[in-house]
C-alpha atoms as a PDB file:
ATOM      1  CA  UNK A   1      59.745  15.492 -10.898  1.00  0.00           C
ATOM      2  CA  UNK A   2      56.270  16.738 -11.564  1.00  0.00           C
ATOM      3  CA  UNK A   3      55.850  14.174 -13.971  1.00  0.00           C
ATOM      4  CA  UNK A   4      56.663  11.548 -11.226  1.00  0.00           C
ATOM      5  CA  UNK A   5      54.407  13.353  -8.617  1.00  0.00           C
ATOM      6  CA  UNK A   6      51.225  14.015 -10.677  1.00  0.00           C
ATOM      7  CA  UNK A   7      51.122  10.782 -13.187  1.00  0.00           C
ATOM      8  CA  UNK A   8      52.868   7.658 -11.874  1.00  0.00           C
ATOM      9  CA  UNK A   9      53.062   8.026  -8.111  1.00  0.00           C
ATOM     10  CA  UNK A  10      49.307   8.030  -8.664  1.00  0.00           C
ATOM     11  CA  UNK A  11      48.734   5.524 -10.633  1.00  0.00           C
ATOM     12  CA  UNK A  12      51.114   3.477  -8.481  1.00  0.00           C
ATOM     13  CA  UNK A  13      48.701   3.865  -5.230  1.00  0.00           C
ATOM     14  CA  UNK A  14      45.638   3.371  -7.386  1.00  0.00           C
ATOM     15  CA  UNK A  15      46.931  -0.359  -7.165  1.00  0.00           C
ATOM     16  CA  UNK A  16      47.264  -0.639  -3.890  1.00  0.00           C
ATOM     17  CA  UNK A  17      43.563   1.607  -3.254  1.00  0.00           C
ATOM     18  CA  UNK A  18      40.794  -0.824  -2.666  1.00  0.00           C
ATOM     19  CA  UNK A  19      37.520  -0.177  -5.021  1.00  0.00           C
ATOM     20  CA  UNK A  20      34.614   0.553  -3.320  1.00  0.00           C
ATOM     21  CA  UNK A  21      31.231  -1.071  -4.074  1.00  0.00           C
ATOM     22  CA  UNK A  22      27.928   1.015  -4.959  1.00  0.00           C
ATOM     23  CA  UNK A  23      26.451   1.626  -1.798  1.00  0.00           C
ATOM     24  CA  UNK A  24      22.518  -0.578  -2.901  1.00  0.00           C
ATOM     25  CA  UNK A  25      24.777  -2.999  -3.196  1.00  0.00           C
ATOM     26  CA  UNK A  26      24.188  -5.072  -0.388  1.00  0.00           C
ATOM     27  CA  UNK A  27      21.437  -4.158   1.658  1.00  0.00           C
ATOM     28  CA  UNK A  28      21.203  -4.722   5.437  1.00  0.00           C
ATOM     29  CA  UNK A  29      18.121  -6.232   7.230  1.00  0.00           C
ATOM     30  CA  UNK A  30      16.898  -3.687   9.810  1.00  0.00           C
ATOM     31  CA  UNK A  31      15.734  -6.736  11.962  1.00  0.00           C
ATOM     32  CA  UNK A  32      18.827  -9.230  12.025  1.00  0.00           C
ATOM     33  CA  UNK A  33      21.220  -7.253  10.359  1.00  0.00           C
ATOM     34  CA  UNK A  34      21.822  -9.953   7.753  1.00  0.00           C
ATOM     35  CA  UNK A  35      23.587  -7.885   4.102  1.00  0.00           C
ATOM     36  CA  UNK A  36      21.542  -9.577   1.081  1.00  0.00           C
ATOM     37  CA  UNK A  37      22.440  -8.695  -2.103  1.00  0.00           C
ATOM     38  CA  UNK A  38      19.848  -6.529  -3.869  1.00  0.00           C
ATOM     39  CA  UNK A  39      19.288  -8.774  -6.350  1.00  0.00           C
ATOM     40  CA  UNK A  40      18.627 -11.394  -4.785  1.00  0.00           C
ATOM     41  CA  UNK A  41      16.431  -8.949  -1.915  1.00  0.00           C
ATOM     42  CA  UNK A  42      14.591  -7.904  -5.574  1.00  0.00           C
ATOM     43  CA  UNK A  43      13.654 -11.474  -6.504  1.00  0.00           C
ATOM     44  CA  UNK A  44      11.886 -12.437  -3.434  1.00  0.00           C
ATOM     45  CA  UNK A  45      10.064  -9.849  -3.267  1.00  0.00           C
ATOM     46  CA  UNK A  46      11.995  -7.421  -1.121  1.00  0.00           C
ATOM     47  CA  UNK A  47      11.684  -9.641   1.706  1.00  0.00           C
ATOM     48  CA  UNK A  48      14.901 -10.659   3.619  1.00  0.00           C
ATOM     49  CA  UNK A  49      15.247 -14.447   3.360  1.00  0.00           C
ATOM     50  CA  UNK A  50      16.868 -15.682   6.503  1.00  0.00           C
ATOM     51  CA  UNK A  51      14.611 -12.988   8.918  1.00  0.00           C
ATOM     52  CA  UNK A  52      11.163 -13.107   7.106  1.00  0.00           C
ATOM     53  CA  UNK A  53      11.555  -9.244   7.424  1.00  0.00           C
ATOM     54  CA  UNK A  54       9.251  -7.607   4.687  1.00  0.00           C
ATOM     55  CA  UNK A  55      10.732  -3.987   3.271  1.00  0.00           C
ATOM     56  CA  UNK A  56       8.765  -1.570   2.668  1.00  0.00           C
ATOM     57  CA  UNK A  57       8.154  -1.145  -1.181  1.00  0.00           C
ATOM     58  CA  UNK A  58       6.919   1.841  -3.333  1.00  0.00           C
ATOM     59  CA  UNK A  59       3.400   1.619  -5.111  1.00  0.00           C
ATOM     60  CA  UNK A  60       5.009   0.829  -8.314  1.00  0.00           C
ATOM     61  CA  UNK A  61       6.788  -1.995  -7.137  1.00  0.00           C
ATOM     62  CA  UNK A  62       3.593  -3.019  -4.968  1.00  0.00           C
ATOM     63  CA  UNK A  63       1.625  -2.953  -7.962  1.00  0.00           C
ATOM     64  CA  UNK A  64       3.879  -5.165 -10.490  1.00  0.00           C
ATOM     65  CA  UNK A  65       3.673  -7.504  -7.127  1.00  0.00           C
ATOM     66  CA  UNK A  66       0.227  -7.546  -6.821  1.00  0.00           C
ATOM     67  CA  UNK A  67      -1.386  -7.714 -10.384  1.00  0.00           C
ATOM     68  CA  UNK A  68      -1.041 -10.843 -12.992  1.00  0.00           C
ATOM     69  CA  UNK A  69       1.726  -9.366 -15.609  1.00  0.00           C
ATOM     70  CA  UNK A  70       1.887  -6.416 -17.470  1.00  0.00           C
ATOM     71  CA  UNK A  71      -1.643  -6.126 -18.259  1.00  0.00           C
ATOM     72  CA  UNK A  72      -2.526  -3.200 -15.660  1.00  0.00           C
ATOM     73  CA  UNK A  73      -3.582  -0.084 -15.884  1.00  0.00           C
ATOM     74  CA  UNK A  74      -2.958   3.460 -14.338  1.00  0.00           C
ATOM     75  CA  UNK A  75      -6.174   5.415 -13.004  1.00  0.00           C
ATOM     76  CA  UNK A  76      -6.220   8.913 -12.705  1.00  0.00           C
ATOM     77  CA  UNK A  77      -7.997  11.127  -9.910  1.00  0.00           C
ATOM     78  CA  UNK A  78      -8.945  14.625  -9.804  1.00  0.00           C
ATOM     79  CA  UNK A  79      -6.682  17.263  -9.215  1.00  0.00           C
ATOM     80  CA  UNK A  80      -7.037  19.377  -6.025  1.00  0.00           C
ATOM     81  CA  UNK A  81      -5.313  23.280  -5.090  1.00  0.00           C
ATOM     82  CA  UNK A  82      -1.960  23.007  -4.664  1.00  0.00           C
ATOM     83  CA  UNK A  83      -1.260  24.774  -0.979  1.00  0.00           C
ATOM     84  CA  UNK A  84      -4.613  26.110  -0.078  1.00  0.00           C
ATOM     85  CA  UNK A  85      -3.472  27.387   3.005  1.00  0.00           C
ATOM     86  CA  UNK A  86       0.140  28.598   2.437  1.00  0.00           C
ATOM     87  CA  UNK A  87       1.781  26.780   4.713  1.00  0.00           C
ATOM     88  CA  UNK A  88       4.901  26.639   5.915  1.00  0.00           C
ATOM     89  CA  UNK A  89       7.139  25.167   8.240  1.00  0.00           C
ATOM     90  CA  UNK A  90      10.792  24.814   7.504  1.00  0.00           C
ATOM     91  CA  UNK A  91      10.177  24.875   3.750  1.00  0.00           C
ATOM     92  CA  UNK A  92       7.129  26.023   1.681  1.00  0.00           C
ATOM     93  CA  UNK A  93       4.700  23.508   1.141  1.00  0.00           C
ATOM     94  CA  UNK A  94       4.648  23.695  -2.018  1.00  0.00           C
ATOM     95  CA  UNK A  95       8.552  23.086  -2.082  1.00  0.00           C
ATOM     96  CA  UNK A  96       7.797  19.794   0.020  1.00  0.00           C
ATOM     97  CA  UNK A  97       4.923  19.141  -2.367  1.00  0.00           C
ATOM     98  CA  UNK A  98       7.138  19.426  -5.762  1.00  0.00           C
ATOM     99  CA  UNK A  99      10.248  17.749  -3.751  1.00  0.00           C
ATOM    100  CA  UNK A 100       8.069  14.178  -2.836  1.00  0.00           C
ATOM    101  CA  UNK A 101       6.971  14.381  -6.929  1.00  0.00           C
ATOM    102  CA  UNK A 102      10.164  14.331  -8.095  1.00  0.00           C
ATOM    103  CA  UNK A 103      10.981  11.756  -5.952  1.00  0.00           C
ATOM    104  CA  UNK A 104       8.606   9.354  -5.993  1.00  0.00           C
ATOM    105  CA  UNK A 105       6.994  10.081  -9.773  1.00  0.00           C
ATOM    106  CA  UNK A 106       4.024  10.172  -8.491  1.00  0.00           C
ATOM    107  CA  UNK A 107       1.114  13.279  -8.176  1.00  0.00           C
ATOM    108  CA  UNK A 108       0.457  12.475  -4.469  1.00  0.00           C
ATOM    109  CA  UNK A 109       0.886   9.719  -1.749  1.00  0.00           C
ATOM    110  CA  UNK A 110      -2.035   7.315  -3.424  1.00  0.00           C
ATOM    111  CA  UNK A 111      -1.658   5.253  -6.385  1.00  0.00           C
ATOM    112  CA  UNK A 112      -4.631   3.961  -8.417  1.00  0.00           C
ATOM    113  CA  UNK A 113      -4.426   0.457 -10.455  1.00  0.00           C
ATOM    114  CA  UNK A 114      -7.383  -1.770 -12.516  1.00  0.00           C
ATOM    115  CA  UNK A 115      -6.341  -5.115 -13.373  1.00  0.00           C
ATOM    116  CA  UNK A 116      -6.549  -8.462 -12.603  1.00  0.00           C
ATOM    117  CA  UNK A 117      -5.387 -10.824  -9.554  1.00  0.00           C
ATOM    118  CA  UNK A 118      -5.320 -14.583 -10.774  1.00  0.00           C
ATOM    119  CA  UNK A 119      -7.520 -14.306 -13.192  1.00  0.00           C
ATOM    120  CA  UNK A 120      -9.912 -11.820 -10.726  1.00  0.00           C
ATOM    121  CA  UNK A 121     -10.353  -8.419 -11.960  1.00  0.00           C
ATOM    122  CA  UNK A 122      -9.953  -5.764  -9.218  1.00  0.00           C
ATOM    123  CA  UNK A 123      -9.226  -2.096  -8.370  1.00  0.00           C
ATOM    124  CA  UNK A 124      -6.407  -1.469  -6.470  1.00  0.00           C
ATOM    125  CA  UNK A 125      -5.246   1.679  -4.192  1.00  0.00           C
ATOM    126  CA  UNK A 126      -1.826   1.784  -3.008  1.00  0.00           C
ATOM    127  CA  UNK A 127      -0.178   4.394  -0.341  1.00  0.00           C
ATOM    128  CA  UNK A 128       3.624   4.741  -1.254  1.00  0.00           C
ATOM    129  CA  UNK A 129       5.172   6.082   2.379  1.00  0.00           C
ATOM    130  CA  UNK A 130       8.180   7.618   0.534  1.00  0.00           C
ATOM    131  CA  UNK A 131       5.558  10.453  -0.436  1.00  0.00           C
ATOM    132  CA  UNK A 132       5.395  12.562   2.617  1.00  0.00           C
ATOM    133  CA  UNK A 133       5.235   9.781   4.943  1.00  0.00           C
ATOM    134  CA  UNK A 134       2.498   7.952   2.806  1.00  0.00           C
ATOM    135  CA  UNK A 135       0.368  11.256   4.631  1.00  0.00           C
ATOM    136  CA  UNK A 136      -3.754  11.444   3.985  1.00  0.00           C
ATOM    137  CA  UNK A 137      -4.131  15.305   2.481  1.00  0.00           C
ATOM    138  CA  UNK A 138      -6.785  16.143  -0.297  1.00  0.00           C
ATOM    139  CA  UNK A 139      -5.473  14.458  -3.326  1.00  0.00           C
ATOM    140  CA  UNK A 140      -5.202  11.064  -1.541  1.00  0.00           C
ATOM    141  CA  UNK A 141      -9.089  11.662  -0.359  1.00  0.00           C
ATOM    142  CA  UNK A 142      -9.444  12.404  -4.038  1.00  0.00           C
ATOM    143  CA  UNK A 143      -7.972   9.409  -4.940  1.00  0.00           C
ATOM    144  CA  UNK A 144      -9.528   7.382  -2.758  1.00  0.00           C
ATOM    145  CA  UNK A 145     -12.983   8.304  -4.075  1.00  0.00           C
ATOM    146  CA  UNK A 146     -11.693   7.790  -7.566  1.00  0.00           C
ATOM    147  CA  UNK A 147     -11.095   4.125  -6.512  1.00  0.00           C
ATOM    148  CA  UNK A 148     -14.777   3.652  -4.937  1.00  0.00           C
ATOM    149  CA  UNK A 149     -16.047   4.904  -7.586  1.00  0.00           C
ATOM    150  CA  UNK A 150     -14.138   2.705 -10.316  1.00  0.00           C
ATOM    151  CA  UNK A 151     -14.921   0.070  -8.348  1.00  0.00           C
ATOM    152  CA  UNK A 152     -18.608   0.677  -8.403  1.00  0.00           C
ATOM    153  CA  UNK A 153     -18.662   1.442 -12.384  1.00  0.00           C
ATOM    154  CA  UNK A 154     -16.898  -1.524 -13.146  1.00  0.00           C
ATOM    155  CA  UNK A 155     -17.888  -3.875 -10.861  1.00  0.00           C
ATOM    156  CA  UNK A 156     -15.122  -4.966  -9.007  1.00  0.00           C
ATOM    157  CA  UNK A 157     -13.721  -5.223  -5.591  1.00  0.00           C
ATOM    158  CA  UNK A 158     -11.544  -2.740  -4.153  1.00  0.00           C
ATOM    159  CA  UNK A 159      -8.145  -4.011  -2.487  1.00  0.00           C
ATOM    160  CA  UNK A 160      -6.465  -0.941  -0.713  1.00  0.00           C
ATOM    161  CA  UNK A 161      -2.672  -1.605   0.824  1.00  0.00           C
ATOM    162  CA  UNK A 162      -2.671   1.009   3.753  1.00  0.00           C
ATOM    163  CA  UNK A 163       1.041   2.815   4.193  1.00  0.00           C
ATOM    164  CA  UNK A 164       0.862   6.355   6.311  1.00  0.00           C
ATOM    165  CA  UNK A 165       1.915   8.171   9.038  1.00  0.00           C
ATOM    166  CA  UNK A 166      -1.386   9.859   9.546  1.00  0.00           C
ATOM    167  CA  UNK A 167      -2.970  13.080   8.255  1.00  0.00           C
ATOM    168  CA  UNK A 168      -1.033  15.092   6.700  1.00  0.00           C
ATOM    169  CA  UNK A 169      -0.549  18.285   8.642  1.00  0.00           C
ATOM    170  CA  UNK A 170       0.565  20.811   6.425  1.00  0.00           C
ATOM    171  CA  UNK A 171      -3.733  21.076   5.021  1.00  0.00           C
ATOM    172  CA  UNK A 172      -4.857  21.036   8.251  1.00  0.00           C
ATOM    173  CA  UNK A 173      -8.150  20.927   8.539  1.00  0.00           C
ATOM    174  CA  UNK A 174      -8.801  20.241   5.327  1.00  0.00           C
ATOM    175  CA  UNK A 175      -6.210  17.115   5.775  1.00  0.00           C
ATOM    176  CA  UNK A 176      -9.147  16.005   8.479  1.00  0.00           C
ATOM    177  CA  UNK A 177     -12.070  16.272   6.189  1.00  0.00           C
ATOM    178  CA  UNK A 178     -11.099  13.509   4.353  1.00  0.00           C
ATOM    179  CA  UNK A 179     -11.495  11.062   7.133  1.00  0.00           C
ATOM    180  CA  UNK A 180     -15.669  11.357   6.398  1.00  0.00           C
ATOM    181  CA  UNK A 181     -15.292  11.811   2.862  1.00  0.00           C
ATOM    182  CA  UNK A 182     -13.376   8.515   2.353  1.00  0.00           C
ATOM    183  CA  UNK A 183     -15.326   6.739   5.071  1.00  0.00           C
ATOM    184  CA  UNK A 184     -18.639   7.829   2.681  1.00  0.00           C
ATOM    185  CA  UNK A 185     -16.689   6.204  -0.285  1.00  0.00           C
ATOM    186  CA  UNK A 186     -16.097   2.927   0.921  1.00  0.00           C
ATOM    187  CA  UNK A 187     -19.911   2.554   2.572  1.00  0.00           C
ATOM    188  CA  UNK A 188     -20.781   3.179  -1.258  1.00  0.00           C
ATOM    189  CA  UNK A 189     -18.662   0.239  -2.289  1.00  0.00           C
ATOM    190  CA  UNK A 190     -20.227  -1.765   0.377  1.00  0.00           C
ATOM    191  CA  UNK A 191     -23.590  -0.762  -0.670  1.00  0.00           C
ATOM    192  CA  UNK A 192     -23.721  -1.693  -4.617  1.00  0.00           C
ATOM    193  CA  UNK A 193     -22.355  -4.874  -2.649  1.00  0.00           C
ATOM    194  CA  UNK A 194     -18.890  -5.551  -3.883  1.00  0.00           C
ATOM    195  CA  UNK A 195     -16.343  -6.433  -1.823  1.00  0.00           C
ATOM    196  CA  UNK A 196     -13.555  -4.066  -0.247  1.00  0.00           C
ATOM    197  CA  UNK A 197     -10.345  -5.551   1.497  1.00  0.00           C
ATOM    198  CA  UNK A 198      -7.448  -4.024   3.202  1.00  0.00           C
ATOM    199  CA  UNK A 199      -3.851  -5.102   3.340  1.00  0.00           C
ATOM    200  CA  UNK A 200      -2.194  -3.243   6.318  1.00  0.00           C
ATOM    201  CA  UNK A 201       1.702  -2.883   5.565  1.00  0.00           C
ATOM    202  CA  UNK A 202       4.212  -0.882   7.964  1.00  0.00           C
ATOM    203  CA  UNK A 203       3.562   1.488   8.849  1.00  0.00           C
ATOM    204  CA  UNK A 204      -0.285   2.498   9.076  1.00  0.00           C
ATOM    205  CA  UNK A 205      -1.207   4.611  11.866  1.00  0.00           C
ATOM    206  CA  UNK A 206      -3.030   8.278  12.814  1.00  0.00           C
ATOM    207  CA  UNK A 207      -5.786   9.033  10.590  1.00  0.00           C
ATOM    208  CA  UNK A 208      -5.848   6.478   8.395  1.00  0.00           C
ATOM    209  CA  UNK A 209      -6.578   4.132  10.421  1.00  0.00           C
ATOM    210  CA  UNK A 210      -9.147   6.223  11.996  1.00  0.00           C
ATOM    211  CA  UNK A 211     -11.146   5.835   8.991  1.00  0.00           C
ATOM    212  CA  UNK A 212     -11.037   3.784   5.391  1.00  0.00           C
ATOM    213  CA  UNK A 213      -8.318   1.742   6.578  1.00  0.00           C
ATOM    214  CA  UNK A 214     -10.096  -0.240   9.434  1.00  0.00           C
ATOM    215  CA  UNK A 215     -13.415  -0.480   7.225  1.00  0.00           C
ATOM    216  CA  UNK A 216     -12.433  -3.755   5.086  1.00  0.00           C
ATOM    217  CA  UNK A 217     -14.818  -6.782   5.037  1.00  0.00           C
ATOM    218  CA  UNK A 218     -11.780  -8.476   5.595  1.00  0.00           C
ATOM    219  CA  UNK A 219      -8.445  -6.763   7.051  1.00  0.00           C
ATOM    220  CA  UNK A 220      -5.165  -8.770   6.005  1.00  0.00           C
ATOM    221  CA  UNK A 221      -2.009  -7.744   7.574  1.00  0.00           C
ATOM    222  CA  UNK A 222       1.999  -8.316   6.521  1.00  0.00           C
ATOM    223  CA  UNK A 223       4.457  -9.397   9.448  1.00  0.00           C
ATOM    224  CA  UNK A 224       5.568  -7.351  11.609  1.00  0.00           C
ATOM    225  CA  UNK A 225       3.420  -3.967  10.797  1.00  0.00           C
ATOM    226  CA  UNK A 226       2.968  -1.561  12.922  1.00  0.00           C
ATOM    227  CA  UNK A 227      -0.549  -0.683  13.227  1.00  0.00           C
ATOM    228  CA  UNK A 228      -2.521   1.664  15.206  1.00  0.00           C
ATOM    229  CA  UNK A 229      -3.538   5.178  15.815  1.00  0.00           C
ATOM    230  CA  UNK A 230      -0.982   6.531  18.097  1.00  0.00           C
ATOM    231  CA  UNK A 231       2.471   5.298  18.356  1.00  0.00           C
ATOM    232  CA  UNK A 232       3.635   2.920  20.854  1.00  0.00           C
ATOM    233  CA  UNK A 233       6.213   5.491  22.463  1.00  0.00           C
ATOM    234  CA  UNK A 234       3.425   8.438  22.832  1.00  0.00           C
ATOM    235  CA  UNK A 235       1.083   5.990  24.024  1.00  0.00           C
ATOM    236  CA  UNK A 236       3.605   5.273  27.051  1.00  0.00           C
ATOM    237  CA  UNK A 237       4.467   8.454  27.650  1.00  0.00           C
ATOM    238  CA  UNK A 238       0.221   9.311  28.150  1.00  0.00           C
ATOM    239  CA  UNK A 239      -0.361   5.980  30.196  1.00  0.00           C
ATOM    240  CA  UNK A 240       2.987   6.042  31.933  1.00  0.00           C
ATOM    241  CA  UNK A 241       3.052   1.807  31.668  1.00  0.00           C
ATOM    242  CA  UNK A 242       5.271  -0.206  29.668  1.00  0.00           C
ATOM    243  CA  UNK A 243       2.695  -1.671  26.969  1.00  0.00           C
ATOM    244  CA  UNK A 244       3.491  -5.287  26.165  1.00  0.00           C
ATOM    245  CA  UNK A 245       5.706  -7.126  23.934  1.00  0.00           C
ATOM    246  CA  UNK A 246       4.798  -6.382  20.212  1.00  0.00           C
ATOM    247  CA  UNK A 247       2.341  -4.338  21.251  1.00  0.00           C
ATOM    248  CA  UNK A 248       0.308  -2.738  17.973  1.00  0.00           C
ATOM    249  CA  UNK A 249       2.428  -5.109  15.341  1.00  0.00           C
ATOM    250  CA  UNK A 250       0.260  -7.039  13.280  1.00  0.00           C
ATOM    251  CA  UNK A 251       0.705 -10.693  14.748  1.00  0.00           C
ATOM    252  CA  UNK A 252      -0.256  -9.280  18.373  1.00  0.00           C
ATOM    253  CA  UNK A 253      -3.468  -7.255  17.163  1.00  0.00           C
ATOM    254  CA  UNK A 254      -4.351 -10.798  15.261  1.00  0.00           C
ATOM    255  CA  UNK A 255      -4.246 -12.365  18.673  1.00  0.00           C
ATOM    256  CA  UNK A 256      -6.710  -9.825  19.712  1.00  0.00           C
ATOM    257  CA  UNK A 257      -8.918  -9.546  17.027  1.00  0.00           C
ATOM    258  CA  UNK A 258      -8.331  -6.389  15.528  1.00  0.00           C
ATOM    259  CA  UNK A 259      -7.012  -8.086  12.162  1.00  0.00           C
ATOM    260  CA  UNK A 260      -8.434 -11.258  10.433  1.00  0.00           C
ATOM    261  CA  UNK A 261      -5.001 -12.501   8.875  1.00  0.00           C
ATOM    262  CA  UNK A 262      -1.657 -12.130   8.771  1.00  0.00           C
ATOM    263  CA  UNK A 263      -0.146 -13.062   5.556  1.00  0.00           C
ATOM    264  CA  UNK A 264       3.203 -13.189   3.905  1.00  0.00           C
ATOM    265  CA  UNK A 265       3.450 -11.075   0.912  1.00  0.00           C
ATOM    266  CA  UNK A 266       4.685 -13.970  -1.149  1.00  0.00           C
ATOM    267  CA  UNK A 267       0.670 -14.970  -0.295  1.00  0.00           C
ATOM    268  CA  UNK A 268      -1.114 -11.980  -0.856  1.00  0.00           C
ATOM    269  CA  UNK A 269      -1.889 -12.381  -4.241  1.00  0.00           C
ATOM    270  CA  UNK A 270      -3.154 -16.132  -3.592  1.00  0.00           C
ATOM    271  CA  UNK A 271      -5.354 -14.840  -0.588  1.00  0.00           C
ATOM    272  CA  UNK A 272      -6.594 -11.728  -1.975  1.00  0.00           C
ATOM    273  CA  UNK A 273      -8.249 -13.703  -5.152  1.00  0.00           C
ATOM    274  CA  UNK A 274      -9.451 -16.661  -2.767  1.00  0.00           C
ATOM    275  CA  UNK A 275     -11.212 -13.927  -0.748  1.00  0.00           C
ATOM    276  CA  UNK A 276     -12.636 -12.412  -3.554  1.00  0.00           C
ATOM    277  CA  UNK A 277     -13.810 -15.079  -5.021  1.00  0.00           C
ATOM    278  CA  UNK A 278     -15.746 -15.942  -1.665  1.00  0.00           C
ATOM    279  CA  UNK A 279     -16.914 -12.778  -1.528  1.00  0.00           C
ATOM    280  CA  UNK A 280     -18.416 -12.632  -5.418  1.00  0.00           C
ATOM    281  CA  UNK A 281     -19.765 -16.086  -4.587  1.00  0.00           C
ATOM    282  CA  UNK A 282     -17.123 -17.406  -7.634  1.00  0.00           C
ATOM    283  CA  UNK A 283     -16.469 -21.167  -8.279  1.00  0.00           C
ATOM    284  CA  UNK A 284     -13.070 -21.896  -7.440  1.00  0.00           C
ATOM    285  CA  UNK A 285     -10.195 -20.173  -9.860  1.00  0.00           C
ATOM    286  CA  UNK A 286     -13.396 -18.334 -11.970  1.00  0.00           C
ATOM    287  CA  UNK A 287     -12.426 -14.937 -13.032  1.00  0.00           C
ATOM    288  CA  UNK A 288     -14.088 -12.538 -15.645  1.00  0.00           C
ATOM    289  CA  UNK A 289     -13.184 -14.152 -18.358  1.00  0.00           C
ATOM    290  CA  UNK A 290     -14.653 -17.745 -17.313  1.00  0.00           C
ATOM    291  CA  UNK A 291     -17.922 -19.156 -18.643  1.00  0.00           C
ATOM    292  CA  UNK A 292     -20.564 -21.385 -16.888  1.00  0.00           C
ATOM    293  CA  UNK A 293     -22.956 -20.992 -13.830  1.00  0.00           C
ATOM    294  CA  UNK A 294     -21.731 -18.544 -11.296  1.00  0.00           C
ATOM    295  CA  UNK A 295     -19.354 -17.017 -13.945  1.00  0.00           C
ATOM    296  CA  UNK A 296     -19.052 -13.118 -12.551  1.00  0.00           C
ATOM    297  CA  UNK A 297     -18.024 -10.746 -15.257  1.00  0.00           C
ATOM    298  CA  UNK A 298     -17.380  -7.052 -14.333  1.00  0.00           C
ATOM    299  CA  UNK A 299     -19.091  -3.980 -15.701  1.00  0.00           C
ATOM    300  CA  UNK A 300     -17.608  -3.531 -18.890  1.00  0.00           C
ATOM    301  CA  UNK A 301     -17.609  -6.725 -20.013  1.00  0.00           C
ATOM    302  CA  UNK A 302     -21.300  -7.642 -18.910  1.00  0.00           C
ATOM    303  CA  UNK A 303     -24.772  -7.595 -21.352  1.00  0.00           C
ATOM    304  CA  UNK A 304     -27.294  -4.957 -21.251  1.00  0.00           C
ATOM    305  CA  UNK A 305     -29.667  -6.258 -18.126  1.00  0.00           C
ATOM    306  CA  UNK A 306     -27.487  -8.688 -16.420  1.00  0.00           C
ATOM    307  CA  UNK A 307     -24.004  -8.884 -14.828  1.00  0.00           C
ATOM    308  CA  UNK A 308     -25.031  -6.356 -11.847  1.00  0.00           C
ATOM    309  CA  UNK A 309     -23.347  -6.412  -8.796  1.00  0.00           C
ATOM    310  CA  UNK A 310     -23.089  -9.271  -6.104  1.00  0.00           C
ATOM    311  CA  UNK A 311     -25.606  -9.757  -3.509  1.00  0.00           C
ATOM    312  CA  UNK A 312     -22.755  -9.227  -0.298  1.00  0.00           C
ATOM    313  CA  UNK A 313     -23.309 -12.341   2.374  1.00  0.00           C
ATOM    314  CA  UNK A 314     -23.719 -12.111   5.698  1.00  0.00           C
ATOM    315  CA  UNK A 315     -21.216 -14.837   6.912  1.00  0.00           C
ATOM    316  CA  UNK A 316     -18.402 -17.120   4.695  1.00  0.00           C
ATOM    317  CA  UNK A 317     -17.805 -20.900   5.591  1.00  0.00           C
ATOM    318  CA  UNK A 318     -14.092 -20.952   6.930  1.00  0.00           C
END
């Protein structure tokens, strides 16, 4: 009888049991609540086909989007104290800290990149949001100013994707010091006259866009970000109005001028090396490896005397 209960009555029911499926199986648009299969979610580009609803993506995945192949490369930054101020909330700090590492694989919520874009050699700075809420602290400052400073030394234009809930709270004031530090870093991009362009995914808001990331020559925007300082439900609150429809997503702060475009990310690559191109003052579809007049090749490439940086213009023909 044991025999019957513990070997064949379950293998009998087994039959009957219906297998379930890995749960990243499918994955469910937040916006129309359409299941795509991952796969097919993966191939174009983690945005849901039948909604236009872009995901939000890690900086890994946001890099092998943005840059042509295989061919880029990781930049470090400096390292900064680890918990200056002991803080601690519901966990340590530190424990938060060593928890977003793991998961992400990342040192902090900023991601440096040097490579090219169509042909267009660039520096890239990406905010992953699954690190602490994509939060500004000291090592993203740090990073930040490693990227200005790349850019300067090698001559290229600096692309940042903005992705953060704000400053990160847990450094305090320290967290808050980085607003002028990385506002100083991009006016020293500006001034050896190289362009600097920010793409503005969901979500960006608090400090961040209180400073570098609403200091682009040109600010470029995915559907349907949220974007702003404060969030739409504390802003209501303060006010005590109902704010409009869409207020603070991307396509209404086009509308009123706060952003320049609105692209899909299928077109970011496209736009990003059109603009710099403009900005460079390139022939059409020259990048650093191209010869002829107007040819721009960046710092490392470039002979003893020459190859400087662009003269920035005051105004680009549409």
């Amino acid at each position: 009888m044991n025999w019957i209960s513990n070997v064949v009555r379950p293998k009998i029911r087994g039959l009957w049991t219906k297998r379930e499926s890995p749960d990243n199986l499918w994955v469910k648009c937040p916006d129309s609540g359409e299941m795509v299969f991952h796969k097919d979610l993966e191939a174009n580009q983690f945005v849901f086909p039948g909604s236009g609803y872009h995901q939000r993506v890690d900086a890994r995945t946001r890099m092998r989007l943005f840059f042509d192949g295989e061919s880029w490369e990781t930049l470090p930054f400096r390292s900064v104290p680890v918990d200056p101020l002991r803080f601690r909330d519901e966990r340590r700090y530190s424990e938060r800290l060593k928890a977003a590492k793991a998961k992400t694989g990342l040192d902090d919520a900023i991601m440096l990149g040097a490579g090219e874009v169509e042909g267009v050699p660039v520096i890239a700075a990406v905010q992953d949001f699954d690190f602490m809420g994509g939060s500004l602290g000291m090592a993203a400052g740090e990073a930040i100013i490693a990227g200005a400073e790349a850019a300067r030394d090698r001559n290229r234009p600096l692309v940042l994707f903005a992705a953060s809930g704000g400053a990160r709270m847990q450094e305090g004031i320290l967290s808050l010091m980085q607003l002028p530090r990385t506002t100083a870093a991009v006016q020293m991009v500006k001034e050896a006259g190289l362009p600097y362009l920010v793409v503005l995914t969901n979500p960006t808001t608090g400090g961040v866009t209180a400073s570098y990331a609403m200091l682009g020559d040109v600010h470029l925007a995915e559907p349907g970000a949220l974007i702003g300082f404060a969030g739409p439900r504390v802003i209501e609150q303060t006010i005590r109005e109902k704010l409009p429809e869409g207020f603070q997503r991307s396509e209404y702060l086009m509308e009123h001028g706060m952003l320049d475009i609105v692209v899909h990310r299928h077109k970011i690559r496209e736009r990003v090396a059109r603009l710099c191109r403009l900005l460079m003052k390139l022939p059409p579809g020259v990048g650093h490896n191209s010869q002829g007049n107007g040819a721009w090749r960046d710092a490392d490439s470039a002979p003893a005397g020459g190859g400087g940086p662009a003269e920035p213009i005051a105004a680009a023909p549409a």
